[in-house]
Each structure stands twice: as C-alpha cells, then as structure tokens.
N, C-alpha and C. Protein backbone atom coordinates (compact mmCIF):
# COMPACT_ATOMS: atom_id res chain seq x y z
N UNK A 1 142.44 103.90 118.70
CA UNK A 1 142.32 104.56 119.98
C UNK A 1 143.30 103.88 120.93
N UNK A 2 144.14 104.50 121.50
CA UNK A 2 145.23 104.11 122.24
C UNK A 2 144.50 103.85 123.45
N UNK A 3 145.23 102.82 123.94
CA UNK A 3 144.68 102.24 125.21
C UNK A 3 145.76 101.67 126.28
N UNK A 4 146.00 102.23 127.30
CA UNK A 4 146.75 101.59 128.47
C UNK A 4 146.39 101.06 129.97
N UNK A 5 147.28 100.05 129.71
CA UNK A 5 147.36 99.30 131.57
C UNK A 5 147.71 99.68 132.70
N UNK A 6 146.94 99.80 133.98
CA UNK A 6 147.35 99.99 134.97
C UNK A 6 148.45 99.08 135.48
N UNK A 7 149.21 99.20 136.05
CA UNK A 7 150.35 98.38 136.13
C UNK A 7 150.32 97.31 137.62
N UNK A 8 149.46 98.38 138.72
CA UNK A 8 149.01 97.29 139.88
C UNK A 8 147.56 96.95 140.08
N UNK A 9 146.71 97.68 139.33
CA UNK A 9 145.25 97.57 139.20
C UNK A 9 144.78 96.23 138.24
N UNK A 10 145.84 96.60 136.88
CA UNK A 10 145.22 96.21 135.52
C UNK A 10 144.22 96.10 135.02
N UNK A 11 143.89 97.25 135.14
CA UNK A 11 142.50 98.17 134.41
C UNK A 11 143.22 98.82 133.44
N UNK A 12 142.47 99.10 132.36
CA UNK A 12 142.30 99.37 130.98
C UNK A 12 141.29 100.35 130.43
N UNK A 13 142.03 101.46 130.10
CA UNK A 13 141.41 102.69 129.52
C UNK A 13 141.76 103.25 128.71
N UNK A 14 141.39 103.95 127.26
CA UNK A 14 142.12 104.62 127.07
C UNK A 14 142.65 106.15 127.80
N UNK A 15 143.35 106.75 126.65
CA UNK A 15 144.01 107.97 127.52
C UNK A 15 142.86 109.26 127.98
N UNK A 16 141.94 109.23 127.12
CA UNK A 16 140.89 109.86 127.88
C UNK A 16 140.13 109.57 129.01
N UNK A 17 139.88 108.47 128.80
CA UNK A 17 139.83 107.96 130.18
C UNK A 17 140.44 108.04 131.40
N UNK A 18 141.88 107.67 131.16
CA UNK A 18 142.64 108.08 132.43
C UNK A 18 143.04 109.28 132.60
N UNK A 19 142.64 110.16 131.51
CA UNK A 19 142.57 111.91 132.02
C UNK A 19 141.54 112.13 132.69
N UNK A 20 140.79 111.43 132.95
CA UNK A 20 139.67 111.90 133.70
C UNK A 20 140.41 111.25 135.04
N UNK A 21 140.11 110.12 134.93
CA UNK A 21 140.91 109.02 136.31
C UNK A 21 141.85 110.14 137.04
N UNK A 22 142.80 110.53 136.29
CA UNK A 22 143.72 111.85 137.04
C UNK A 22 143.06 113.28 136.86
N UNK A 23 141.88 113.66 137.17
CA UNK A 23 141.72 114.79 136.73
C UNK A 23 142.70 115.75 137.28
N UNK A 24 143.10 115.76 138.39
CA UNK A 24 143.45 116.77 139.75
C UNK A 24 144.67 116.72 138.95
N UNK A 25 145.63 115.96 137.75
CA UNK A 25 146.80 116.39 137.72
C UNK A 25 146.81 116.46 136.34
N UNK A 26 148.17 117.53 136.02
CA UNK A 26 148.00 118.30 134.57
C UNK A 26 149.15 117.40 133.61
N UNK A 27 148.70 116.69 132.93
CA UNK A 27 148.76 115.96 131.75
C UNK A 27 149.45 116.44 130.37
N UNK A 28 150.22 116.07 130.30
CA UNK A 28 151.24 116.79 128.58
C UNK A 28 150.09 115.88 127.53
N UNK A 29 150.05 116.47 126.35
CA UNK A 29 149.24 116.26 125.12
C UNK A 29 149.70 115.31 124.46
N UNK A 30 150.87 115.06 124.62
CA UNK A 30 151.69 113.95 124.09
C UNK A 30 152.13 113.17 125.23
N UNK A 31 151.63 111.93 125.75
CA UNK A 31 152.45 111.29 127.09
C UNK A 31 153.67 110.06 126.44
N UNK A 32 154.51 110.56 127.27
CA UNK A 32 155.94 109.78 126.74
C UNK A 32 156.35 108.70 127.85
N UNK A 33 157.27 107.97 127.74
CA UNK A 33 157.34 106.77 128.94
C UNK A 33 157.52 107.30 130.07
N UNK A 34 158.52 108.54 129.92
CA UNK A 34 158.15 108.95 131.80
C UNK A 34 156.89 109.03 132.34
N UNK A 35 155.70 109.85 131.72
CA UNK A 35 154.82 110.20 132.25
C UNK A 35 153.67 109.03 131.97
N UNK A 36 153.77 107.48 131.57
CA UNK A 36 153.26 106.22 131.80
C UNK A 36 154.09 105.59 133.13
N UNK A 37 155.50 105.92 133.45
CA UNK A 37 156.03 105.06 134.09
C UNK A 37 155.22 106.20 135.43
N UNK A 38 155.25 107.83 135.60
CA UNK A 38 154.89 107.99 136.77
C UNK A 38 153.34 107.83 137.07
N UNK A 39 152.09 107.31 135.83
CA UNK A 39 151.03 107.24 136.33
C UNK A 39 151.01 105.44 136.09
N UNK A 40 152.09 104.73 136.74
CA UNK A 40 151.98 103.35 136.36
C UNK A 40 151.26 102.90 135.58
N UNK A 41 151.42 103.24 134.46
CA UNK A 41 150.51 102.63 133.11
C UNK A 41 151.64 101.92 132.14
N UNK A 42 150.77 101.14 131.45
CA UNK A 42 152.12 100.50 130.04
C UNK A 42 150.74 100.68 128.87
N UNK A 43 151.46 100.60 127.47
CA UNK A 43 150.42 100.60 126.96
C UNK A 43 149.94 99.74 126.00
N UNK A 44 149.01 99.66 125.71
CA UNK A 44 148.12 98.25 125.29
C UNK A 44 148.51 98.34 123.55
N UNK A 45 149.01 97.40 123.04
CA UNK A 45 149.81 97.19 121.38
C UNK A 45 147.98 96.86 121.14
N UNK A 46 148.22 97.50 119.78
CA UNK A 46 146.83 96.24 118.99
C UNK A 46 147.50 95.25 118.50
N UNK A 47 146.61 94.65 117.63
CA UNK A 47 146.46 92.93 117.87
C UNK A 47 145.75 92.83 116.57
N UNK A 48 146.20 91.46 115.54
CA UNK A 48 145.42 91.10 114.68
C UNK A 48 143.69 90.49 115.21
N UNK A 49 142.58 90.78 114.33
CA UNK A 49 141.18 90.08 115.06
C UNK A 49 141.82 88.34 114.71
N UNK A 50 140.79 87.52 115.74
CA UNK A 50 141.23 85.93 115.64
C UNK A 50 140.88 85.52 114.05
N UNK A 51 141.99 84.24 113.85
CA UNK A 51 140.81 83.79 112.52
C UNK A 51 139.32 83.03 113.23
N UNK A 52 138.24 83.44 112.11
CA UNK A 52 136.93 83.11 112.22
C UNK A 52 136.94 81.94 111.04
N UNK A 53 135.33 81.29 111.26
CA UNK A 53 134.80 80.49 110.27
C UNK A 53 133.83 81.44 109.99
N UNK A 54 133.03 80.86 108.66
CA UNK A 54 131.67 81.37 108.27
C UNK A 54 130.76 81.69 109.34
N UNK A 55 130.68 81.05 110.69
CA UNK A 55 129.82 81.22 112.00
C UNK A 55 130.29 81.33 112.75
N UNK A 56 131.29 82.41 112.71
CA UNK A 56 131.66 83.00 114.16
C UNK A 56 132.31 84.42 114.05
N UNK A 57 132.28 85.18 114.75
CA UNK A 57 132.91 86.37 114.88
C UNK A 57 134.33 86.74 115.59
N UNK A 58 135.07 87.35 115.70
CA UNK A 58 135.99 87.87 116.29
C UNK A 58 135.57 88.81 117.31
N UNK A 59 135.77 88.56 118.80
CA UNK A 59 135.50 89.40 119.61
C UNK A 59 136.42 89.44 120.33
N UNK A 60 136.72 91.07 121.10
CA UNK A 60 137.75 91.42 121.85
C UNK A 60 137.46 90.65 123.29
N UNK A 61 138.69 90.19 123.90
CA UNK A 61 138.17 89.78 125.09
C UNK A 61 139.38 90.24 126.20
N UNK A 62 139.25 91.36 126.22
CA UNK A 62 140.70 91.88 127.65
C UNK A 62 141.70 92.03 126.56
N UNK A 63 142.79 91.92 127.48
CA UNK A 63 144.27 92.32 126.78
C UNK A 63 144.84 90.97 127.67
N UNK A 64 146.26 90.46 127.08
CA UNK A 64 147.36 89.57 127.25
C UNK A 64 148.45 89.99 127.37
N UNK A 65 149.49 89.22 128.06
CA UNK A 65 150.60 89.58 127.58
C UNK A 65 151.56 88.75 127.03
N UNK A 66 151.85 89.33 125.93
CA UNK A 66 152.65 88.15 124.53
C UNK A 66 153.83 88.03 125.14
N UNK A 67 154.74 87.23 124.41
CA UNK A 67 156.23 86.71 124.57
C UNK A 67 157.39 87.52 125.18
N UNK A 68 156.88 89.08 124.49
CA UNK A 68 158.08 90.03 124.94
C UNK A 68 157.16 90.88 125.95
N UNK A 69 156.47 89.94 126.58
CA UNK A 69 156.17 91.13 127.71
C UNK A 69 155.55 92.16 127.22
N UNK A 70 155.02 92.60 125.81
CA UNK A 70 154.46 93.41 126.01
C UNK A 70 152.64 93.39 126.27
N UNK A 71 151.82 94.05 127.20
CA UNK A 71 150.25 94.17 127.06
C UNK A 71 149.65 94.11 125.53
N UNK A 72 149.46 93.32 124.79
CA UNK A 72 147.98 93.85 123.69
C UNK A 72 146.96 92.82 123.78
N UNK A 73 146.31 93.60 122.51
CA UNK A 73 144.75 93.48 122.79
C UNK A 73 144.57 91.71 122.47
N UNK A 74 143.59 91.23 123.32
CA UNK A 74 143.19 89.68 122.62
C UNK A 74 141.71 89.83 121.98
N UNK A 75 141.96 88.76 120.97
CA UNK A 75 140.70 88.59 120.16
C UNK A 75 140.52 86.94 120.52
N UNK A 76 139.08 86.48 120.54
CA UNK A 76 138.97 85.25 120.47
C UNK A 76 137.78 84.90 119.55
N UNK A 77 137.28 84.02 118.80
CA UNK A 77 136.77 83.33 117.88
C UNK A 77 135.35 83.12 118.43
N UNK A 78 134.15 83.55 118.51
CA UNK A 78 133.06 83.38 119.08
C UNK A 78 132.33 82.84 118.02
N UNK A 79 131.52 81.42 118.71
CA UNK A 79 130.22 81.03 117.49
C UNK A 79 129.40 82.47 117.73
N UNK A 80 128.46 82.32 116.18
CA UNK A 80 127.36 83.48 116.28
C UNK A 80 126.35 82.77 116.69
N UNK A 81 126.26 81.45 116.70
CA UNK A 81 124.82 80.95 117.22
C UNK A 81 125.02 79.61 117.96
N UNK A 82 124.33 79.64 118.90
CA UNK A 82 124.08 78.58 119.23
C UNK A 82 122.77 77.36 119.71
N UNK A 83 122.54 76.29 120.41
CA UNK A 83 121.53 75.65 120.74
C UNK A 83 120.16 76.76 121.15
N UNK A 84 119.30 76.49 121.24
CA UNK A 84 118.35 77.47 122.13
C UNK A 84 116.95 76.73 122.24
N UNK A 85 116.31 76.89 123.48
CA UNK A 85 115.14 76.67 123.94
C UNK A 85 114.33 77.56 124.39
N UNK A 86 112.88 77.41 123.53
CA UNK A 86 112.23 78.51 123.60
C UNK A 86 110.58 78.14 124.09
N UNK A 87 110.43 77.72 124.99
CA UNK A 87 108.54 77.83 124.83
C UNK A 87 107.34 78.53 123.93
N UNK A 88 106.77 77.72 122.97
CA UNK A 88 105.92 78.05 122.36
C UNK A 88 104.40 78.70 123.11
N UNK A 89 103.57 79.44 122.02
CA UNK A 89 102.28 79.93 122.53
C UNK A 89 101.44 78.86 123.43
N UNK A 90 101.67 77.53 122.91
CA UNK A 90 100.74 76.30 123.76
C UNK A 90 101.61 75.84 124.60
N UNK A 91 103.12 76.05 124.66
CA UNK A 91 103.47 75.75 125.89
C UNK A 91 104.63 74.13 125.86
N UNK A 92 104.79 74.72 124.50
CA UNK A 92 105.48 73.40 124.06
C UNK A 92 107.08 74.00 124.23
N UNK A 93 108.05 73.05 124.43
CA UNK A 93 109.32 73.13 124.43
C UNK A 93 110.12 73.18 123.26
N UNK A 94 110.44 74.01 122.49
CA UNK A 94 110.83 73.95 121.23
C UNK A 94 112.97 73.93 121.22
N UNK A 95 113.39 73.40 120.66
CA UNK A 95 114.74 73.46 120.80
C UNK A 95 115.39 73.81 119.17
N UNK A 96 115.61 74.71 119.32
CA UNK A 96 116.11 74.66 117.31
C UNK A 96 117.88 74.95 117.82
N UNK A 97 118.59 73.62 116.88
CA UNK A 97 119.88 73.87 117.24
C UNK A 97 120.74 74.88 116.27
N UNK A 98 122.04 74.55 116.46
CA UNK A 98 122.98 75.89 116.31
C UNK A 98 123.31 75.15 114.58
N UNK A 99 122.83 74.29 114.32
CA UNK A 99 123.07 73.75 112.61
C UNK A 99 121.71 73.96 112.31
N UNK A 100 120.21 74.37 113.01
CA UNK A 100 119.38 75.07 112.02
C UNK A 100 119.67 76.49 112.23
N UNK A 101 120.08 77.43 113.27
CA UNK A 101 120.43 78.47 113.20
C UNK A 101 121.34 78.83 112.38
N UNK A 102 122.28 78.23 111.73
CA UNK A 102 123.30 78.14 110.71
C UNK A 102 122.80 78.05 109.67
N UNK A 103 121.87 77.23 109.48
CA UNK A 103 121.21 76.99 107.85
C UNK A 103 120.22 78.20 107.93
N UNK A 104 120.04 78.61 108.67
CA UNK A 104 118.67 80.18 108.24
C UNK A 104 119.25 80.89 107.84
N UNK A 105 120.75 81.10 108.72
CA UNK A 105 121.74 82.35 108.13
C UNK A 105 122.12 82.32 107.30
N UNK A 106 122.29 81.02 106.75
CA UNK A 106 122.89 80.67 105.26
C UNK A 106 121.78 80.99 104.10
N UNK A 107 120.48 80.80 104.65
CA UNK A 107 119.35 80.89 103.54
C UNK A 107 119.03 82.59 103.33
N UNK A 108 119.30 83.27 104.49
CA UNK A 108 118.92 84.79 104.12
C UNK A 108 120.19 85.21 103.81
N UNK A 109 121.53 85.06 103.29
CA UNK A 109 122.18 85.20 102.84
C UNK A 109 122.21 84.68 101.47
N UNK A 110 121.65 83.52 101.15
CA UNK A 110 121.48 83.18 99.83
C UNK A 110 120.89 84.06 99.60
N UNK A 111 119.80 84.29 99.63
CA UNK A 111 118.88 85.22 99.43
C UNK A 111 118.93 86.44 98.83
N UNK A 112 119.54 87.11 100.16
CA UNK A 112 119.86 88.59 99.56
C UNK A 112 121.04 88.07 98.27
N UNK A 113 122.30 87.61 97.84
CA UNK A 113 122.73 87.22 97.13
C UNK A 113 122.22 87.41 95.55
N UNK A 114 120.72 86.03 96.00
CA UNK A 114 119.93 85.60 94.92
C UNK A 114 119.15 86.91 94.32
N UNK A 115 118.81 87.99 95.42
CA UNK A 115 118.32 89.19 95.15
C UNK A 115 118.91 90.24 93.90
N UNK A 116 120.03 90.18 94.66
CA UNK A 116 120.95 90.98 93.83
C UNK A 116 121.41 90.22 92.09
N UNK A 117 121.60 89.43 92.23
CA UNK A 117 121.66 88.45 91.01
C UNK A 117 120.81 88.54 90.17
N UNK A 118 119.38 88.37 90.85
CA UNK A 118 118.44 89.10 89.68
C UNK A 118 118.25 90.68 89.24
N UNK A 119 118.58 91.44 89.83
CA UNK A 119 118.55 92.91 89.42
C UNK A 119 119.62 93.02 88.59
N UNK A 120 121.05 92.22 88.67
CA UNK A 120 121.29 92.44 87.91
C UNK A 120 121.46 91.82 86.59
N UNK A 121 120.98 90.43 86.49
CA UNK A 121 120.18 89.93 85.38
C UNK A 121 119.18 90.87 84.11
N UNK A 122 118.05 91.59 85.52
CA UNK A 122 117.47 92.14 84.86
C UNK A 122 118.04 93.34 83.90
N UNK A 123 118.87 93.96 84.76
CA UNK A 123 119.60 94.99 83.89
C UNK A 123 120.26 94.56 82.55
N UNK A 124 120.82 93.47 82.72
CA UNK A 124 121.61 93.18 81.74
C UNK A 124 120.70 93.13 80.62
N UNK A 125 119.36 92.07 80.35
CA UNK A 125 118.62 91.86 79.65
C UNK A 125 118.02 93.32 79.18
N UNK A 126 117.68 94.41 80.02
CA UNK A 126 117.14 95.61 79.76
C UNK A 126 117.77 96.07 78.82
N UNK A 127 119.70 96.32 78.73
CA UNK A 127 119.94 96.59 77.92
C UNK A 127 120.20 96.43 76.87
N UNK A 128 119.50 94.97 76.00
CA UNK A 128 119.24 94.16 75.29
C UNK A 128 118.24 94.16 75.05
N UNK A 129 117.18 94.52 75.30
CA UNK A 129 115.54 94.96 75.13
C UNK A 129 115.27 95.27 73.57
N UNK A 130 116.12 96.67 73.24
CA UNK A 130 116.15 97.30 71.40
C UNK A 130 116.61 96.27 70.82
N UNK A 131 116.86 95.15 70.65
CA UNK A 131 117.07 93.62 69.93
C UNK A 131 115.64 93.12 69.74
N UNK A 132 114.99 93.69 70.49
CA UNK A 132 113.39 92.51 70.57
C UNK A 132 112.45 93.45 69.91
N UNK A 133 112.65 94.50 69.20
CA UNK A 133 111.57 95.05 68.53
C UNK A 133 111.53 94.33 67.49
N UNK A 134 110.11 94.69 67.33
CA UNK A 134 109.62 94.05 66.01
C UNK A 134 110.28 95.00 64.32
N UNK A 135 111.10 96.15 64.60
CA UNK A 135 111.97 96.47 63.49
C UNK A 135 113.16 95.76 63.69
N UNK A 136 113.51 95.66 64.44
CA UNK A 136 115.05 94.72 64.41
C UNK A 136 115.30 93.11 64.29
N UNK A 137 116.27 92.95 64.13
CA UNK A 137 116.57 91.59 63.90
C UNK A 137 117.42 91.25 64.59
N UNK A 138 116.79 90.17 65.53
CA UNK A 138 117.87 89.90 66.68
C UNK A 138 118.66 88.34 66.35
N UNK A 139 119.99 88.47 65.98
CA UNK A 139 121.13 87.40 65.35
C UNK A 139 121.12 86.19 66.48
N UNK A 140 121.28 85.23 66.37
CA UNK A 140 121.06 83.98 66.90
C UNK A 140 122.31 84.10 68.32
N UNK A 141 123.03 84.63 68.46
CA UNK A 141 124.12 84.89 69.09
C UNK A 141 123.77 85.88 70.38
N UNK A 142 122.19 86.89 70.01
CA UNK A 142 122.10 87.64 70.71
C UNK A 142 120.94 86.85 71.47
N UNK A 143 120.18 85.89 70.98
CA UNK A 143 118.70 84.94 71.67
C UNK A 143 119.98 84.33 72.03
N UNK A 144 120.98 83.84 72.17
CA UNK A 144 121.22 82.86 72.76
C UNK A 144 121.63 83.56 74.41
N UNK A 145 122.29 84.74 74.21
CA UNK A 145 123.07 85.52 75.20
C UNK A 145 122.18 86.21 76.35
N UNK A 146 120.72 86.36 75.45
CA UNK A 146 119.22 86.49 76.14
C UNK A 146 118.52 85.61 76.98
N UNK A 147 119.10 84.34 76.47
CA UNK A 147 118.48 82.96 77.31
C UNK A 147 118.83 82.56 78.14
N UNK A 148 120.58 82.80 77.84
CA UNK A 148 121.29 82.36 78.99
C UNK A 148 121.13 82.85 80.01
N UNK A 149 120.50 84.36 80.26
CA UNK A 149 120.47 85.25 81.15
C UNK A 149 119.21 85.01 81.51
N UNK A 150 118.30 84.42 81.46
CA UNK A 150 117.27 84.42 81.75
C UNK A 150 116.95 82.80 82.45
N UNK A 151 117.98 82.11 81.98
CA UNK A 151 118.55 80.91 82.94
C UNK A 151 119.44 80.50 83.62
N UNK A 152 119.91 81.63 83.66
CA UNK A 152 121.26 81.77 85.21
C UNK A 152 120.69 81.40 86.15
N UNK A 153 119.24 81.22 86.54
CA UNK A 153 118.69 81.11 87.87
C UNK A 153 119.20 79.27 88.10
N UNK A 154 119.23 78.72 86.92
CA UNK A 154 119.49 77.31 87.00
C UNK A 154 120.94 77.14 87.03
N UNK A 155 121.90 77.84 87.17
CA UNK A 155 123.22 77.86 87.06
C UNK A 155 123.26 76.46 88.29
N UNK A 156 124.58 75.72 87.62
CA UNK A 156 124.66 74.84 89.25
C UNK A 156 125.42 75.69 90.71
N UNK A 157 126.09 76.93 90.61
CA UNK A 157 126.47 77.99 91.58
C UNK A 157 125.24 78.96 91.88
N UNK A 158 124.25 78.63 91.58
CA UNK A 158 123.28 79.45 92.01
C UNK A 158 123.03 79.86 93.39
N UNK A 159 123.18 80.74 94.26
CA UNK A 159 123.04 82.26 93.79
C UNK A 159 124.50 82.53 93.73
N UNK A 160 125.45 81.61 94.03
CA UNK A 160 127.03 82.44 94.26
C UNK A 160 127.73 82.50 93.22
N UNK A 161 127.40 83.16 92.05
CA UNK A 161 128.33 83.45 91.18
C UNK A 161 129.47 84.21 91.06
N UNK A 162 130.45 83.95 90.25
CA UNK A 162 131.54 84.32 89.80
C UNK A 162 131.24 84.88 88.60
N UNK A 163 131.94 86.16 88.38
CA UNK A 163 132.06 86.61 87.29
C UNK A 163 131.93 86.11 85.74
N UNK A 164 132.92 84.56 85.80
CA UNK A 164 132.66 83.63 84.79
C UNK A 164 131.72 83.09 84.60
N UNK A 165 130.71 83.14 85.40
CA UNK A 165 129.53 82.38 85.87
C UNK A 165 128.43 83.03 84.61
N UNK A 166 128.90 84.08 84.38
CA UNK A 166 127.71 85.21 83.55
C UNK A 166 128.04 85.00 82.18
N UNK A 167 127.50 85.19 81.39
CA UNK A 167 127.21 84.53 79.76
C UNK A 167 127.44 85.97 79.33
N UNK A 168 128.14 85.69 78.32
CA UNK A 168 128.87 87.07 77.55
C UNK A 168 128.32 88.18 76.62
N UNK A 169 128.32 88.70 76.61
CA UNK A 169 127.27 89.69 75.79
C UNK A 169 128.31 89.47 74.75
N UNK A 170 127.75 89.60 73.65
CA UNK A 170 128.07 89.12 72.09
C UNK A 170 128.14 90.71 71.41
C-alpha cells in the first residue's frame, strides 16, 4: 500500500487517504510527480522489517529519511516482553520478570512443537502397526525402527528435531 509525505505537515497517508484529505479536487488514477509536487507530497519507499532476536518483534515506527533524501518506512526491534508488576488476590506484590516471561514463551512453544512431534510419531508407528500381528513376523530391523520411535521423546534435541533426528524406516 503506497504511502506518502506531506512535505510541510509531515503527515503520512496513504493515497486513499489523501483522496479523501483533497476531496473537493479531482485526482488522476495514476498520480505522477507533478501531481505529488502540486499536492506537496513525496512518497514513502518501503523498507526492510529490523533484524529481531527470538524476543522481539519488528515494529513500524514513522518513516525516516535515508542518505539520498529519500522518505521510507522505519522499522525498529521491540522486546515482546517485559518486567511486570501485578497485585495478587491477597494483595501481595508479585513481579515476574522479562527472563520468566521468556521462559513461558519458550515452554508453550516447546510444547506445541512437542505436540506435533508426537502425532507425528504416532503416525509413523500406525503405519507399522500390520508388523505387530500375531500372523506376521516382524524382522529385528523393523522392532528396532519401532523403538526408536517410541523413544524419540528421549532424543537429546527433544522437542526440536531435525529431520535427521528421526530413525529410518527400514
């Protein structure tokens, strides 16, 4: 979505926006530099988002103007969490910081992870199931490929596996 600068205001809209801003005047469908230079506008470049860590986001914050003068968009690096104080039901002062708020996010992310890991564990083993009847004979190669899968939970990458991480169907 295209977005331009007022040039003595520096307010920021896009072009629908400033069709409204000008309603009273009639607007080409395509606006070209004359018709930015006569509603003093320039227009706003995008912009790569900032680099982030694991706990923080990229958020837009205004527009800049880079080296060549031109307006684009800025991104800056926001933690997702931080310190917080909360009063409990009895009235107690509770403070949980931004490294246990970090480790919860990390644990319901394991989690769902660990979730998925087992469904598809389970699948795998499911389709290995017709090995375990009592007419068949299941080859030492196939209990082994059965076990392993059934002890991935002990993997030392547990829940974050890699592809290599998974024991080979035989």
């Amino acid at each position: 979505m295209a977005e331009y600068r007022h040039t003595e205001t520096g307010e920021v809209k896009t072009q629908g926006q400033w069709r409204s801003h000008y309603s009273n005047v009639s607007l080409p469908r395509a606006w070209t530099q004359a018709t930015l230079d006569g509603l003093n506008l320039e227009a706003v470049l995008a912009s790569p988002a900032a680099t982030t860590t694991q706990y923080q986001n990229s958020v837009r914050d205004g527009v800049v103007q880079d080296a060549n003068g031109n307006w684009v968009e800025n991104y800056v690096a926001r933690d997702m969490f931080a310190d917080t104080t909360e009063t409990d039901d009895d009235g107690n002062v509770v403070t949980t910081t931004k490294a246990q708020h970090e480790a919860a996010y990390q644990a319901s992310l394991d989690a769902k992870v660990a979730e998925s890991n087992r469904i598809k564990r389970d699948g795998l083993l499911a389709d290995t199931d017709y090995f375990a009847l009592t007419d068949v004979t299941m080859d030492s190669a196939m209990t082994t490929y059965r076990q392993a899968l059934r002890d991935i939970t002990t993997h030392a990458d547990w829940p974050n596996l890699g592809d290599d991480d998974w024991p080979t169907k035989p």
